[in-house]
Each structure stands twice: as structure tokens, then as C-alpha cells.
Protein backbone atom coordinates (compact mmCIF):
# COMPACT_ATOMS: atom_id res chain seq x y z
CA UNK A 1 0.95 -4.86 -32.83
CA UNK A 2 0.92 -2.11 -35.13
CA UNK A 3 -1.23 0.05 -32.97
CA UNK A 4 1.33 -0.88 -30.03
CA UNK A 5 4.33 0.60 -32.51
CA UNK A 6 2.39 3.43 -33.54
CA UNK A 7 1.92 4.61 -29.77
CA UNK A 8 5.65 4.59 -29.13
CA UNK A 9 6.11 6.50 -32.20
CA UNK A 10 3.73 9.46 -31.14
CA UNK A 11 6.13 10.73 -28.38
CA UNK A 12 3.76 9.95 -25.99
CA UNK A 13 4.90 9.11 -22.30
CA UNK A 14 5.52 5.61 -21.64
CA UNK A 15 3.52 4.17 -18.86
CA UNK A 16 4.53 1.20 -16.82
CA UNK A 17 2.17 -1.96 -16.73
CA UNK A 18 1.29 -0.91 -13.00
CA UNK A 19 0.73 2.72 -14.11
CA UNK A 20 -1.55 1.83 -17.18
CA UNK A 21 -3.42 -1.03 -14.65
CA UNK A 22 -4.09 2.18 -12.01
CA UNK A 23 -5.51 4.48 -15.23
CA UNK A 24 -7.74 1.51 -15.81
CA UNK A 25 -9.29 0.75 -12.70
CA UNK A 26 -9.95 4.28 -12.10
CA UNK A 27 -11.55 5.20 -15.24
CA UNK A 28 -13.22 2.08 -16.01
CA UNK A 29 -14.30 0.68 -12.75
CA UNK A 30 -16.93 3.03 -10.16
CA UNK A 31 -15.33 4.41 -7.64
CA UNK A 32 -14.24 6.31 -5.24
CA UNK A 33 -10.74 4.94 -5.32
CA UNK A 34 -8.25 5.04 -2.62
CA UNK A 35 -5.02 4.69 -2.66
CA UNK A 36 -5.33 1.35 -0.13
CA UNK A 37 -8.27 -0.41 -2.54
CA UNK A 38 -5.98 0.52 -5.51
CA UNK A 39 -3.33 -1.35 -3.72
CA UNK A 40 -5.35 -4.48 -2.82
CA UNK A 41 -7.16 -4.73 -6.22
CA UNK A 42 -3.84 -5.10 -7.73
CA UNK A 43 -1.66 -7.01 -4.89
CA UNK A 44 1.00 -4.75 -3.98
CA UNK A 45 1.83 -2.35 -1.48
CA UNK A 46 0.33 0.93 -0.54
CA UNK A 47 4.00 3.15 -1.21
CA UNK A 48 3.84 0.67 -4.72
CA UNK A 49 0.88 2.72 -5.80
CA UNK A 50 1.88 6.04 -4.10
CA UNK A 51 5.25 5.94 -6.32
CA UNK A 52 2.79 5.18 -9.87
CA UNK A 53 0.32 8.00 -8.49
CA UNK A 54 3.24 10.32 -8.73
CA UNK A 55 4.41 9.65 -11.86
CA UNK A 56 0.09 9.39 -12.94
CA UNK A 57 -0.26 12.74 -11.60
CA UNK A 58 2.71 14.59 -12.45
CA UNK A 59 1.48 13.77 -16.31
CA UNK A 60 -1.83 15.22 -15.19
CA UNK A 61 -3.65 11.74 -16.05
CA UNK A 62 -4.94 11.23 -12.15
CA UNK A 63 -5.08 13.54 -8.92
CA UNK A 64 -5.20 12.67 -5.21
CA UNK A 65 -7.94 14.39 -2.85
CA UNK A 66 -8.06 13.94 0.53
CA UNK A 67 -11.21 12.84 2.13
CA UNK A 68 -13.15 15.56 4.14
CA UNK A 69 -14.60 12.95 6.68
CA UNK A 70 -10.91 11.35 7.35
CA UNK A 71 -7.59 12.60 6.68
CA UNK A 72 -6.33 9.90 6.74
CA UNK A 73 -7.90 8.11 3.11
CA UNK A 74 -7.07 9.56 0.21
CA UNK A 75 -8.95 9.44 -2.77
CA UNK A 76 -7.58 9.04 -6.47
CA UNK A 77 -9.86 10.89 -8.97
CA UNK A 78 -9.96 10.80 -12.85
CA UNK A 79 -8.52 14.08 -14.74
CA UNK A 80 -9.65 15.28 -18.20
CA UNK A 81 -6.05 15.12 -19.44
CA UNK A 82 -6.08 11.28 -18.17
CA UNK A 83 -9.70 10.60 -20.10
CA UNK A 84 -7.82 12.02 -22.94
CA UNK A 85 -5.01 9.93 -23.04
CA UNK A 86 -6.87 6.99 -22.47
CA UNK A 87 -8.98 7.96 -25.57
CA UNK A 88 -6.06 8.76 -27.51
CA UNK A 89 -4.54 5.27 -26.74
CA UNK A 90 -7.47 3.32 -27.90
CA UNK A 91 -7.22 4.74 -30.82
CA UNK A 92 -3.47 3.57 -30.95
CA UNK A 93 -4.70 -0.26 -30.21
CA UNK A 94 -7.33 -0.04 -33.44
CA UNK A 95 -10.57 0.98 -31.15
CA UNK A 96 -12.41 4.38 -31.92
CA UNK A 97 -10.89 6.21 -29.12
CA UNK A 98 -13.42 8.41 -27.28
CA UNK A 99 -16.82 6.58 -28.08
CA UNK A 100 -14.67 3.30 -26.82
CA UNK A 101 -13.78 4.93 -23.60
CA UNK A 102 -17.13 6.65 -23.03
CA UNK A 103 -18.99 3.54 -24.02
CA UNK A 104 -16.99 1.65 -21.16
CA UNK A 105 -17.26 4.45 -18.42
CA UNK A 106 -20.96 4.80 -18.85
CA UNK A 107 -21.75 0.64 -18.92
């Protein structure tokens, strides 16, 4: 809990439930990620997740890239500033930040 208290302390920006549950599956699940799988994996609707990409990727912490073979899919890729967050959070919650994340990307 501490950790938790800590994190809203450090002026971060708040993230939603949804939001953080997007961050997650992108960084710690192999992709590539659209925005429909993204939408399925957690049960809501497609303009549910385009409305938490915006937010996601106004902070810098995801980006959207449209695939070359259709339009119409659009991928959601991982961001350095978004890896850094994430490490910075786990910190927060009592892990060891980076070697955390990076130990849970590369597994």
C-alpha cells in the first residue's frame, strides 16, 4: 500500500485500470498488438480502447502504426517513455524497477 501512496505522491499521471491493463498487455505479452485483439483480450469495445490509446499516447507511453499490408489494422507499439514508466512504477509497488520489467519482457 505504501508503494501505491508513494506513486500518487510523485506527480506522476494517473492511469485508469483500462489504461494500466493496455500498458501491460503490450509490454508484457508478444505482440504485434492491434487495436481489435487489445479490445477482445480485455472485453470491451474497439472505440473503448481507441479513447485509452489516446490518452496512452498523448503521455508518450504507447504509439499507433498503421499496418503496411492493410490500412485498415492498426498496430499499438511499445515507446521508451512507456518502458520507463512502467519501470519507474515497479519500483513504486516494492519491485526493482527496470531488471523487473526487463526480466518479464524477455521471459
Amino acid at each position: 500500500m505504501d508503494g501505491l501512496v508513494d506513486y500518487v505522491r510523485s506527480g506522476e499521471p494517473d492511469l485508469t485500470n483500462r489504461q494500466m491493463a493496455l500498458m501491460m498487455i503490450v509490454y508484457l505479452q508478444p505482440g504485434p498488438h492491434t487495436v481489435r485483439g487489445l479490445a477482445r483480450a480485455l472485453n470491451v469495445s474497439k472505440p473503448v480502447v481507441t479513447r485509452a490509446l489516446n490518452r496512452l499516447g498523448t503521455l508518450g507511453y504507447l504509439r499507433r502504426q498503421r499496418d503496411d499490408a492493410d490500412k485498415r489494422n492498426i498496430f499499438v507499439a511499445q515507446t521508451s517513455e512507456g518502458a520507463n514508466f512502467l519501470a519507474e512504477f515497479g519500483q513504486f509497488m516494492g519491485g526493482d524497477g527496470v531488471g523487473d520489467f526487463q526480466r518479464r519482457v524477455s521471459a
